[in-house]
C-alpha atoms as a PDB file:
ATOM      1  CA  UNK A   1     -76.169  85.483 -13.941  1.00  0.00           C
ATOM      2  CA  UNK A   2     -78.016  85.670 -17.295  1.00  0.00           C
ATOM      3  CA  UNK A   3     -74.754  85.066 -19.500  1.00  0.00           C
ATOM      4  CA  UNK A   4     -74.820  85.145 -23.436  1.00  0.00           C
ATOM      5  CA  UNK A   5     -73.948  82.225 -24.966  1.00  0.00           C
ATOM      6  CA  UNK A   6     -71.378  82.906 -27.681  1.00  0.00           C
ATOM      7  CA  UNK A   7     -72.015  81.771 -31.133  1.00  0.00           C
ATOM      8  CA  UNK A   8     -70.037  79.338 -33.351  1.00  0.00           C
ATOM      9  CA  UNK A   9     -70.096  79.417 -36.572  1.00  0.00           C
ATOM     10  CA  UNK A  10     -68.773  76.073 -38.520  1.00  0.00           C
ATOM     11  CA  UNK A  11     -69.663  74.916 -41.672  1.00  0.00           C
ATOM     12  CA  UNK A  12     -72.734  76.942 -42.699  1.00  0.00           C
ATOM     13  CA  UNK A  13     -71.814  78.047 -45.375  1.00  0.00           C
ATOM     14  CA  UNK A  14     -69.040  77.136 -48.170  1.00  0.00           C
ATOM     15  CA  UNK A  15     -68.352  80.310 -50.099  1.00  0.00           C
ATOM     16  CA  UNK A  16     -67.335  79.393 -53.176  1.00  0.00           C
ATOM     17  CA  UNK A  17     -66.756  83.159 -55.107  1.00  0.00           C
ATOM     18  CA  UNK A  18     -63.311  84.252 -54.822  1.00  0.00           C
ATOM     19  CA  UNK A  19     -64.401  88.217 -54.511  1.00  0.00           C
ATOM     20  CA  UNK A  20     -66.052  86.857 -50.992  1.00  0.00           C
ATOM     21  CA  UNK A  21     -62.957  85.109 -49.878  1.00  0.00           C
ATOM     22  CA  UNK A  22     -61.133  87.913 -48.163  1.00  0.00           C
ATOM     23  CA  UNK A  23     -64.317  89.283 -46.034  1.00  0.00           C
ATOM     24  CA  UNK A  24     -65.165  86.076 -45.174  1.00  0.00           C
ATOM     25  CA  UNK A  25     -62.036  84.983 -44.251  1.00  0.00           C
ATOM     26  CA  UNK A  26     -61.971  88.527 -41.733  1.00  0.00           C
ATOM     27  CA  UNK A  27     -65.474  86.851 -40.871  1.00  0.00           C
ATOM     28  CA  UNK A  28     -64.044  83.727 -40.015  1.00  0.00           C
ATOM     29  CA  UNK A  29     -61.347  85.202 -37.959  1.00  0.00           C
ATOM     30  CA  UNK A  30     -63.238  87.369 -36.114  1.00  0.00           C
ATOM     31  CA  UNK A  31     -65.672  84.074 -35.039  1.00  0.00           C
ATOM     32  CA  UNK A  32     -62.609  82.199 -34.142  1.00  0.00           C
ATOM     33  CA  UNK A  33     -60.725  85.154 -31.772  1.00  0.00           C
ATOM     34  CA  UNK A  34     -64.456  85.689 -30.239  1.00  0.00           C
ATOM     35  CA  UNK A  35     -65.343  81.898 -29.431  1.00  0.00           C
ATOM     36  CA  UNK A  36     -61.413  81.091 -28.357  1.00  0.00           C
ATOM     37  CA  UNK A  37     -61.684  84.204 -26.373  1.00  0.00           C
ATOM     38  CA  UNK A  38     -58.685  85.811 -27.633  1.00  0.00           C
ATOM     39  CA  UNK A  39     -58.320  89.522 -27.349  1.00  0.00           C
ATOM     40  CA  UNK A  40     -62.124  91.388 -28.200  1.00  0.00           C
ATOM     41  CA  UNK A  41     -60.198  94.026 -30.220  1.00  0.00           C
ATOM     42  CA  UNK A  42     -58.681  90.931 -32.553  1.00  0.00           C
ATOM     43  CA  UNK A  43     -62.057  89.798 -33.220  1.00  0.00           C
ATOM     44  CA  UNK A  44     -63.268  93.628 -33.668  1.00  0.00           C
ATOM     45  CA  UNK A  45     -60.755  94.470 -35.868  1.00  0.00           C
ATOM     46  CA  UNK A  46     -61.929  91.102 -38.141  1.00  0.00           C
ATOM     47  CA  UNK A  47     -65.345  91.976 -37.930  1.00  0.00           C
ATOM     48  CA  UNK A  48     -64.915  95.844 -39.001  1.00  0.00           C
ATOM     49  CA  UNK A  49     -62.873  94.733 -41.839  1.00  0.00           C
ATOM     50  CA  UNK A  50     -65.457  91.906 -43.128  1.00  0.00           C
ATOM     51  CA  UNK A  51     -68.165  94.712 -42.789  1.00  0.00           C
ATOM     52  CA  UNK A  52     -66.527  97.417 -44.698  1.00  0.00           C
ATOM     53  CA  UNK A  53     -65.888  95.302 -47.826  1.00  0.00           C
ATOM     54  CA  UNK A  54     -69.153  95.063 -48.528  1.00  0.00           C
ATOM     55  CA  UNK A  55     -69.645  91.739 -49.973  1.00  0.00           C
ATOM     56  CA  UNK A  56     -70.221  89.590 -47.247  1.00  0.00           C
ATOM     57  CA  UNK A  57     -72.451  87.367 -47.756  1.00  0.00           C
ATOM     58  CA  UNK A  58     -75.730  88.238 -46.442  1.00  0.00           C
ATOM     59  CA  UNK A  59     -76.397  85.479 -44.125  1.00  0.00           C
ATOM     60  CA  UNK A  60     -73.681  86.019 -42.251  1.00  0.00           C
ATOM     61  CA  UNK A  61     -73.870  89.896 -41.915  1.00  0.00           C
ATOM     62  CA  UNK A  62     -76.210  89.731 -38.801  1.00  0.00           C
ATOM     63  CA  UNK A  63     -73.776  87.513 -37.452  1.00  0.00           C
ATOM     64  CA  UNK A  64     -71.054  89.929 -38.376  1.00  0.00           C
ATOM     65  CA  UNK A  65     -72.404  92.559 -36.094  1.00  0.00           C
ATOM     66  CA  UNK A  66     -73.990  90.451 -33.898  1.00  0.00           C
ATOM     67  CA  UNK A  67     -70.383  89.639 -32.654  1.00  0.00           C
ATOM     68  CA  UNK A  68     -69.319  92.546 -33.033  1.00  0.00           C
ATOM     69  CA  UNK A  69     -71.433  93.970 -30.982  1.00  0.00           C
ATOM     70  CA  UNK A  70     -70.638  91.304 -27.857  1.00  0.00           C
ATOM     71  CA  UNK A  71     -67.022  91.804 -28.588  1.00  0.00           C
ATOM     72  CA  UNK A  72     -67.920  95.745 -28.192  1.00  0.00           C
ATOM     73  CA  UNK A  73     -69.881  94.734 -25.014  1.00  0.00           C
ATOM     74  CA  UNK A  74     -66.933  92.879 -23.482  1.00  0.00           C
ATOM     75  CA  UNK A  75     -65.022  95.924 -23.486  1.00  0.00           C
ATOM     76  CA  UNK A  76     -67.401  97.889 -22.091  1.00  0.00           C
ATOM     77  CA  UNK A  77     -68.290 100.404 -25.571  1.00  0.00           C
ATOM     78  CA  UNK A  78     -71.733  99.852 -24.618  1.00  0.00           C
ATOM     79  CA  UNK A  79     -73.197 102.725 -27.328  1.00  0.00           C
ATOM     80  CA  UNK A  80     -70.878 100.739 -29.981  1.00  0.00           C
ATOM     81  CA  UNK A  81     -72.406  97.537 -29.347  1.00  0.00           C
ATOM     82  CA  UNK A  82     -75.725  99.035 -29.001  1.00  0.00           C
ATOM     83  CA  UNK A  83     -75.988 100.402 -32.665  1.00  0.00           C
ATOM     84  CA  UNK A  84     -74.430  97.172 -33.957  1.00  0.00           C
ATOM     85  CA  UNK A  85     -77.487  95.403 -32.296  1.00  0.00           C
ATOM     86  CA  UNK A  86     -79.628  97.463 -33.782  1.00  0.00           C
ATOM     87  CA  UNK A  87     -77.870  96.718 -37.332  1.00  0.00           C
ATOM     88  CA  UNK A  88     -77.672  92.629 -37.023  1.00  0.00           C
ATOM     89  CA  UNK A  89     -81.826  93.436 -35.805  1.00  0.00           C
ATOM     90  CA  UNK A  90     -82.561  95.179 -39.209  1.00  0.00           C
ATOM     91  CA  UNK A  91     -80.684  92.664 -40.877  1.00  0.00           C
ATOM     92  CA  UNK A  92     -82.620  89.621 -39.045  1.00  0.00           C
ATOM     93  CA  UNK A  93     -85.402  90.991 -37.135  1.00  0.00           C
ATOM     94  CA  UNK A  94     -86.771  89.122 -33.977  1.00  0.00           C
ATOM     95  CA  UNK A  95     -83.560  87.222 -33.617  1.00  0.00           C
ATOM     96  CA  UNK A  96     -83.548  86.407 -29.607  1.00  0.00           C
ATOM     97  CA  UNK A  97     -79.966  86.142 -29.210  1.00  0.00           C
ATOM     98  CA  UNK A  98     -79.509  89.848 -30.492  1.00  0.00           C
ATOM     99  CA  UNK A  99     -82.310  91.152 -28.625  1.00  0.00           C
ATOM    100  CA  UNK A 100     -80.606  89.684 -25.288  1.00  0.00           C
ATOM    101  CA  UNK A 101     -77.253  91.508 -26.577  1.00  0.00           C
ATOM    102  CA  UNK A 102     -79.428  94.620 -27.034  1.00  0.00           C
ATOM    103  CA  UNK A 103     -80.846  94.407 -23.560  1.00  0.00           C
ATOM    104  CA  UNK A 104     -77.382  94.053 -21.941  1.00  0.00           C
ATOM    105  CA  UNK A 105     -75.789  96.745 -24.017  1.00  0.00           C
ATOM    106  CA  UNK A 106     -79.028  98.930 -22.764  1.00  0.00           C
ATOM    107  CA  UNK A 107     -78.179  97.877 -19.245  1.00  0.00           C
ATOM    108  CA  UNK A 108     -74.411  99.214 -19.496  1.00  0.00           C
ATOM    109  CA  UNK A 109     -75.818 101.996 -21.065  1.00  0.00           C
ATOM    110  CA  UNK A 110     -78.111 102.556 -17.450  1.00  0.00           C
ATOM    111  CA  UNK A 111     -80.564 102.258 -19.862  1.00  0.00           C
ATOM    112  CA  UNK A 112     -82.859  99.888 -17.478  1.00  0.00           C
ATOM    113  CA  UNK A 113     -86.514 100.248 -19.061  1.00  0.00           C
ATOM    114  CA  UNK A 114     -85.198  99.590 -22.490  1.00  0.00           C
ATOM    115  CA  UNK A 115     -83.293  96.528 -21.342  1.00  0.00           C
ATOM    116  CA  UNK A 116     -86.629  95.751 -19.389  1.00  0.00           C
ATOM    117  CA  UNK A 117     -88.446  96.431 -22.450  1.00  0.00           C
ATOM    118  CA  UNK A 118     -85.725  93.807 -24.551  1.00  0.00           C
ATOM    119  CA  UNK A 119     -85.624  91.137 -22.134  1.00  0.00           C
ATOM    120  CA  UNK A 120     -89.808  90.686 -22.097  1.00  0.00           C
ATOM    121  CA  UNK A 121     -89.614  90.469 -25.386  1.00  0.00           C
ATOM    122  CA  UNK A 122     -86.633  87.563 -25.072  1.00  0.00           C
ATOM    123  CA  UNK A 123     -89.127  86.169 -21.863  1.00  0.00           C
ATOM    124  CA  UNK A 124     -91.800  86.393 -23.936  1.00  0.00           C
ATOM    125  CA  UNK A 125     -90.856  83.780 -26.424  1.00  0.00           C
ATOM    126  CA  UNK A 126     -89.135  81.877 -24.181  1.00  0.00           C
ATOM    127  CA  UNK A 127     -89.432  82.103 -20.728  1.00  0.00           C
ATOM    128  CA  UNK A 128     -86.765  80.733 -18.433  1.00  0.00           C
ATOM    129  CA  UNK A 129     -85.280  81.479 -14.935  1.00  0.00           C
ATOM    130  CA  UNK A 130     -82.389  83.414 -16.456  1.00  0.00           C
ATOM    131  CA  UNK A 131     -84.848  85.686 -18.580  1.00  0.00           C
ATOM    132  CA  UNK A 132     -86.771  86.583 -16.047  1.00  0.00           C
ATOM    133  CA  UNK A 133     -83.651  87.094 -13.170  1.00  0.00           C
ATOM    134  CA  UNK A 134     -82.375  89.615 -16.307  1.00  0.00           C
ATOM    135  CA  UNK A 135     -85.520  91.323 -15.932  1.00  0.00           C
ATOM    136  CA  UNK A 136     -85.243  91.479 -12.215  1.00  0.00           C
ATOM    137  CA  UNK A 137     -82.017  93.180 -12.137  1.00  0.00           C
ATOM    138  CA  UNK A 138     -82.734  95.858 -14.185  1.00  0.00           C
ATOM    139  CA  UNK A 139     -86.168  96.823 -12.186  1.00  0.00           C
ATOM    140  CA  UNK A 140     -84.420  96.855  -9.121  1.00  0.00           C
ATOM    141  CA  UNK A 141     -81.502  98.800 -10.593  1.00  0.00           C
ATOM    142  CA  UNK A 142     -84.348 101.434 -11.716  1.00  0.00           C
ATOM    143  CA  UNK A 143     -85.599 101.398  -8.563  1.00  0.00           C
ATOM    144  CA  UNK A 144     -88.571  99.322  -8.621  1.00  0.00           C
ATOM    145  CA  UNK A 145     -88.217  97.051  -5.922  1.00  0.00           C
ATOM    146  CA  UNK A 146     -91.810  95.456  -5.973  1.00  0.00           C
ATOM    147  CA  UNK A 147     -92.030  94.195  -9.396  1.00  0.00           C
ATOM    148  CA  UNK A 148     -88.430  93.392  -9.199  1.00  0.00           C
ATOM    149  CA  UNK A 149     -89.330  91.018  -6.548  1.00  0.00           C
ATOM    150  CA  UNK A 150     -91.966  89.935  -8.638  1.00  0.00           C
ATOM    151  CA  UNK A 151     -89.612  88.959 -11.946  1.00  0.00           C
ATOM    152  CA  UNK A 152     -87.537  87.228  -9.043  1.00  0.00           C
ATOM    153  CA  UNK A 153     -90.570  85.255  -7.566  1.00  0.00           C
ATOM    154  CA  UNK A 154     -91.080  84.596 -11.230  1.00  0.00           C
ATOM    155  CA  UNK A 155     -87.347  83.197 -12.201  1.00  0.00           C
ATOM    156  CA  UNK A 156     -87.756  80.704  -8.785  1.00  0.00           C
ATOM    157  CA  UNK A 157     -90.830  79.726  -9.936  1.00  0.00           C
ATOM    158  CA  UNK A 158     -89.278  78.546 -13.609  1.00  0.00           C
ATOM    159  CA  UNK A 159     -86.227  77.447 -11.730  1.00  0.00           C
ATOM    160  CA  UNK A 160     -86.080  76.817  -7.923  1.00  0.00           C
ATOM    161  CA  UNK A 161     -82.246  76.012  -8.235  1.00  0.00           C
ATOM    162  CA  UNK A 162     -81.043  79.519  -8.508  1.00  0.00           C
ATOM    163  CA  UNK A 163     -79.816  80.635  -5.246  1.00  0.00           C
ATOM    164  CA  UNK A 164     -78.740  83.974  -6.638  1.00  0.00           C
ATOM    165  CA  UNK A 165     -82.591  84.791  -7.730  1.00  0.00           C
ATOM    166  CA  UNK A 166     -83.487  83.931  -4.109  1.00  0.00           C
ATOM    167  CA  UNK A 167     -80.749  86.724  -2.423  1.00  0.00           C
ATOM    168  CA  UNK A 168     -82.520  89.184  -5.145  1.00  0.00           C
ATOM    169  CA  UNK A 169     -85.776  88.390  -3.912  1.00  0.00           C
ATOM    170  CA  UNK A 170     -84.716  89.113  -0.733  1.00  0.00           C
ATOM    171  CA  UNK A 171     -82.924  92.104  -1.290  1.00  0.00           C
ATOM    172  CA  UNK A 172     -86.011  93.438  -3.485  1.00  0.00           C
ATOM    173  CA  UNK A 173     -88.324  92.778  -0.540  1.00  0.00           C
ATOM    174  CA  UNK A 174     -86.488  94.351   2.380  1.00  0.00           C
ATOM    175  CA  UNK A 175     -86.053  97.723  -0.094  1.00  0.00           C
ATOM    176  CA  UNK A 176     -89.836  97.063  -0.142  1.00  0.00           C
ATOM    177  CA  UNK A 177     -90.428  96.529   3.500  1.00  0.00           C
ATOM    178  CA  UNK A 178     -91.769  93.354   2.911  1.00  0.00           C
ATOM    179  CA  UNK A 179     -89.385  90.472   3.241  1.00  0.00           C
ATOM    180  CA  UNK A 180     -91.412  87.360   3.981  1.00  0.00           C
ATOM    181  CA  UNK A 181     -88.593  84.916   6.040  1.00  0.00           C
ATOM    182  CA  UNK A 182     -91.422  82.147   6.093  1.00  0.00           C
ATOM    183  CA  UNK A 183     -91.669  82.409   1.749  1.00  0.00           C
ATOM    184  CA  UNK A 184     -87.786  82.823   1.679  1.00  0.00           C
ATOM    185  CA  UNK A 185     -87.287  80.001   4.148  1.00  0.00           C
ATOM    186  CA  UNK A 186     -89.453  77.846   1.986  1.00  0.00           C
ATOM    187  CA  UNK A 187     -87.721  78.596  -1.383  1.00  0.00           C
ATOM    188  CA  UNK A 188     -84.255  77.916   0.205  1.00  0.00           C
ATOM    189  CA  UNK A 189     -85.582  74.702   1.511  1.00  0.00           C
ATOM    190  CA  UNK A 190     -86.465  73.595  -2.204  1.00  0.00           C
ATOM    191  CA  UNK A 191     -82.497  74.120  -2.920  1.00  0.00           C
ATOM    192  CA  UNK A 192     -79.295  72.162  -3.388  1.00  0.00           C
ATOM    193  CA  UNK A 193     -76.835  74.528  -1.383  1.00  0.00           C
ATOM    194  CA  UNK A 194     -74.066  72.814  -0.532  1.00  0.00           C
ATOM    195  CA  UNK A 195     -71.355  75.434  -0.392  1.00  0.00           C
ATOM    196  CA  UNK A 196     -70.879  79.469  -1.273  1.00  0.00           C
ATOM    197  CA  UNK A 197     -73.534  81.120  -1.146  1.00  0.00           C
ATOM    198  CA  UNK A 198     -75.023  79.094   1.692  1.00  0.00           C
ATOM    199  CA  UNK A 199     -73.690  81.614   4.200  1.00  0.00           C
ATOM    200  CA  UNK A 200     -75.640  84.410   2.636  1.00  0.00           C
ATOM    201  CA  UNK A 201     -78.911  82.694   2.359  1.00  0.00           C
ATOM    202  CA  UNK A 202     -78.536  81.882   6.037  1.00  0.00           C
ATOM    203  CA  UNK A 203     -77.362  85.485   7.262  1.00  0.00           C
ATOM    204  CA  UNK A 204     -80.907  86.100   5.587  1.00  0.00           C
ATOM    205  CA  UNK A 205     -82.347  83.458   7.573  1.00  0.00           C
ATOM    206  CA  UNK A 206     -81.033  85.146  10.818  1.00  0.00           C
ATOM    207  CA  UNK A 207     -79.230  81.696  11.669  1.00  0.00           C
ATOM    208  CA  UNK A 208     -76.117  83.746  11.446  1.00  0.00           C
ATOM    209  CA  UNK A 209     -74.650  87.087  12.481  1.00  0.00           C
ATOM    210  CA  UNK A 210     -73.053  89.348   9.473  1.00  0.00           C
ATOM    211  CA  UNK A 211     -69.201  88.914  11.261  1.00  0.00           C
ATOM    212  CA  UNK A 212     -69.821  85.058  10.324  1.00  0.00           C
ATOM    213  CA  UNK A 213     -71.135  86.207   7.061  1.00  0.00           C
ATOM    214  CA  UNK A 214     -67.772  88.295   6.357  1.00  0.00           C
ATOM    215  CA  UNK A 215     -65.760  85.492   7.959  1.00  0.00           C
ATOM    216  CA  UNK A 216     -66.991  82.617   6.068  1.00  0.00           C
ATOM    217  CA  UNK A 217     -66.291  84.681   2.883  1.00  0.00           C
ATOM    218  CA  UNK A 218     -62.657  84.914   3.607  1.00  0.00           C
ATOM    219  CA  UNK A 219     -62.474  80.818   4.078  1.00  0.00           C
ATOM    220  CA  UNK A 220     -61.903  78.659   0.878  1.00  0.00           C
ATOM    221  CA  UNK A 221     -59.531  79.256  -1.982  1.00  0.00           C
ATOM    222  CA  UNK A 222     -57.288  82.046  -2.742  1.00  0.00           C
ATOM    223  CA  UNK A 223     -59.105  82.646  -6.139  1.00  0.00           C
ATOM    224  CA  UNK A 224     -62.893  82.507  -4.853  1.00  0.00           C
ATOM    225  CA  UNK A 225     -62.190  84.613  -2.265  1.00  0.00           C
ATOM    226  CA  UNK A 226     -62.278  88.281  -4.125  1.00  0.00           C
ATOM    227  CA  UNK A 227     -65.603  87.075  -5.496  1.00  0.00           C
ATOM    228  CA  UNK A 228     -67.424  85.318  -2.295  1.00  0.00           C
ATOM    229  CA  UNK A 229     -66.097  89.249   0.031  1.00  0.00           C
ATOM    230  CA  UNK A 230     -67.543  90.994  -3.032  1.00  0.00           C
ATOM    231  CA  UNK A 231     -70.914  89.340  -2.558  1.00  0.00           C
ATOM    232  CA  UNK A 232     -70.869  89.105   1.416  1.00  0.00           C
ATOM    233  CA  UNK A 233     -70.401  92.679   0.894  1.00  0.00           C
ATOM    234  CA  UNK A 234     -72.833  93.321  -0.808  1.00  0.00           C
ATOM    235  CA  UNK A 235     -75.703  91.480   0.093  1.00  0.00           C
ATOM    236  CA  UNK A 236     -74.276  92.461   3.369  1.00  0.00           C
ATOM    237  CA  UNK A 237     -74.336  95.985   2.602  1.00  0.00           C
ATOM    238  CA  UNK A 238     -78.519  95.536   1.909  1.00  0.00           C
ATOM    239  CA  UNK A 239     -79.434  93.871   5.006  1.00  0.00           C
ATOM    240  CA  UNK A 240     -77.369  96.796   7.213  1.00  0.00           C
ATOM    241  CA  UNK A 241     -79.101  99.425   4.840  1.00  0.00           C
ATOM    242  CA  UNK A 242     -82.101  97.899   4.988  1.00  0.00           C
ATOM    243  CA  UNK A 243     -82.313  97.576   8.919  1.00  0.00           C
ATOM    244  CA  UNK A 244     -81.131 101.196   9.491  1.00  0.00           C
ATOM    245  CA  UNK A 245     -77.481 100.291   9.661  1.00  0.00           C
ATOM    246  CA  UNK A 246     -76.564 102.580   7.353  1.00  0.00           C
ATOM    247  CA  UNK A 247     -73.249 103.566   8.390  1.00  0.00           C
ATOM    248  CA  UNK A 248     -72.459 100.082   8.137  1.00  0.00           C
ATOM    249  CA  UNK A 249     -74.276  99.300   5.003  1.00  0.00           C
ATOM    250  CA  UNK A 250     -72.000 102.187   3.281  1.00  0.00           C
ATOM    251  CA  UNK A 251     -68.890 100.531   4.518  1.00  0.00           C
ATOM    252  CA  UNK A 252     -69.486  97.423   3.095  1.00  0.00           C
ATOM    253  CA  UNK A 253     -70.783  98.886  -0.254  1.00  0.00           C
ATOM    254  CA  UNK A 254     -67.223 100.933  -0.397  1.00  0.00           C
ATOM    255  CA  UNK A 255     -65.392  97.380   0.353  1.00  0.00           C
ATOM    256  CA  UNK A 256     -67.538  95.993  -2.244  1.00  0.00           C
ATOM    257  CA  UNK A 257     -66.634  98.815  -5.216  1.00  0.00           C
ATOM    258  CA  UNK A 258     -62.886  97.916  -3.858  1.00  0.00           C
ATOM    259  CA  UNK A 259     -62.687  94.426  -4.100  1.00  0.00           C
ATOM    260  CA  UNK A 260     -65.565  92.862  -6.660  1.00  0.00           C
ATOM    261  CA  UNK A 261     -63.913  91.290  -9.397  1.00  0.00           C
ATOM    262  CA  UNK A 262     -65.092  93.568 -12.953  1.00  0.00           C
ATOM    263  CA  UNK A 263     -67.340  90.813 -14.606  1.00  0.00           C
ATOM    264  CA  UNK A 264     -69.319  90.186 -10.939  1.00  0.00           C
ATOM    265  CA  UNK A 265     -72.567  91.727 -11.033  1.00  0.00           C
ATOM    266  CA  UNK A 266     -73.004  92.698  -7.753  1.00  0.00           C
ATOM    267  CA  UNK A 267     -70.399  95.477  -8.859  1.00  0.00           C
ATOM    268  CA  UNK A 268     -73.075  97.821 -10.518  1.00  0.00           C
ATOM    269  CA  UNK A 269     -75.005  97.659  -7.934  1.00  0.00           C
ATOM    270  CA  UNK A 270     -72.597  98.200  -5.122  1.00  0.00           C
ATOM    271  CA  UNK A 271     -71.836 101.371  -6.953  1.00  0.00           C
ATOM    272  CA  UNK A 272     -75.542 102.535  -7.652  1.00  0.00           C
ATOM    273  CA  UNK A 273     -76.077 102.205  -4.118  1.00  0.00           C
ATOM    274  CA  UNK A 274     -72.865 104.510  -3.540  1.00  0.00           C
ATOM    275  CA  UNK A 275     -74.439 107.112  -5.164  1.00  0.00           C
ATOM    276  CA  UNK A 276     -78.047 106.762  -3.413  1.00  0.00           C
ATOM    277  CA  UNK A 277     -76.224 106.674  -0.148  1.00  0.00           C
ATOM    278  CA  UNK A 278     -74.501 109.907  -1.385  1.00  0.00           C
END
């Protein structure tokens, strides 16, 4: 998935005034607990104190709720992060990183044409596969599966190694009644797929059934296999829907809401299609 990369913070600045010691120590803190991954409400709790004393430095107060705002995103306080976004943006405009947190604090928020909107911005500037798979995900969670195809054509296109962009083209495509095996065939041949998901991209392909597909997603190790039932669920789940199975396809999206591990993002979806099917 499109993944924020967390910020460290070491050495920029020496602060040499003793009446900006404390907040930037609670700064400091707060960067340490977030890149260490300690608890979110540690680093929140640093954060919120280096804010309120009101003489951080002003370089760094972006930053401050910058990571305050992914801290707030981990925990899922979406509207939290979401105005601290908005802060560290008035405080450094244009900064991508923020914009990205924005976009995915808009996309908790089911917010999906504002994260659209924040992520072409981000794709803009610099385009990349991950950018534009972002982009993808939120059309087709708005229910737009032709240009979500489109963004996805458009991530394999920057990167043909991303096999997860490939099952979201193909999932976009058979929403859309137009799922082109010959194009999908071709992009999977481009790819290094040695193990998981191989046996999704090939249920696609028809070269297996979808009791292999649930099969093969029980093999492996204990701790993959939550994740790899999650997604044969899943993807599963569209292919049954997809080809009038929907009995079945509602099954597997149920199994899917049961077992997907919280930070897999098939576990949104599994849920929006829940309620469609409902």
């Amino acid at each position: 998935g499109f993944g924020m990369k967390r910020l460290v913070l070491a050495g920029l600045l020496l602060v040499s005034a003793p009446a900006l010691a404390g907040s930037y120590d609670d700064f400091s803190q707060g960067v340490t607990a977030l890149t260490e991954g300690r608890s979110r409400d540690t680093a929140i709790a640093a954060f919120s104190r280096a804010i309120a004393a009101g003489d951080l430095a002003p370089g760094l107060q972006p930053t401050a709720y910058l990571d305050r705002g992914i801290s707030y995103l981990d925990t899922g306080r979406c509207d939290l992060a979401r105005a601290d976004f908005d802060m560290s943006l008035k405080l450094r405009p244009g900064y991508l990183q923020t914009i990205i947190g924005r976009g995915n604090s808009e996309a908790c928020l089911g917010r999906y044409d504002d994260a659209v909107a924040d992520f072409t911005t981000v794709a803009a500037a610099n385009p990349t596969g991950g950018i534009y798979f972002a982009i993808g995900r939120m059309r087709w969670m708005a229910g737009d599966f032709a240009s979500a195809g489109d963004s996805f054509q458009k991530s394999l296109q920057l990167d043909s190694q991303r096999p997860y962009a490939l099952l979201w083209l193909g999932i976009s495509q058979m929403r859309d009644k137009r799922f082109n095996a010959p194009v999908f065939a071709k992009y999977f041949s481009d790819m290094t797929v040695d193990d998981w998901p191989l046996p999704i991209l090939r249920f696609f392909l028809g070269r297996i059934a979808v009791a292999e597909l649930v099969a093969d997603a029980a093999k492996g190790d204990a701790k993959d296999v939550p994740g790899h039932k999650c997604e044969a669920d899943f993807y599963g789940g569209e292919w049954q829907l997809t080809h009038g199975e929907v009995a079945a396809s509602e099954a597997m999206f149920q199994d899917a809401v049961n077992i997907c591990p919280k930070n897999f993002e098939e576990l949104g979806p599994a849920q929006l299609e829940l309620k469609r099917l409902q």
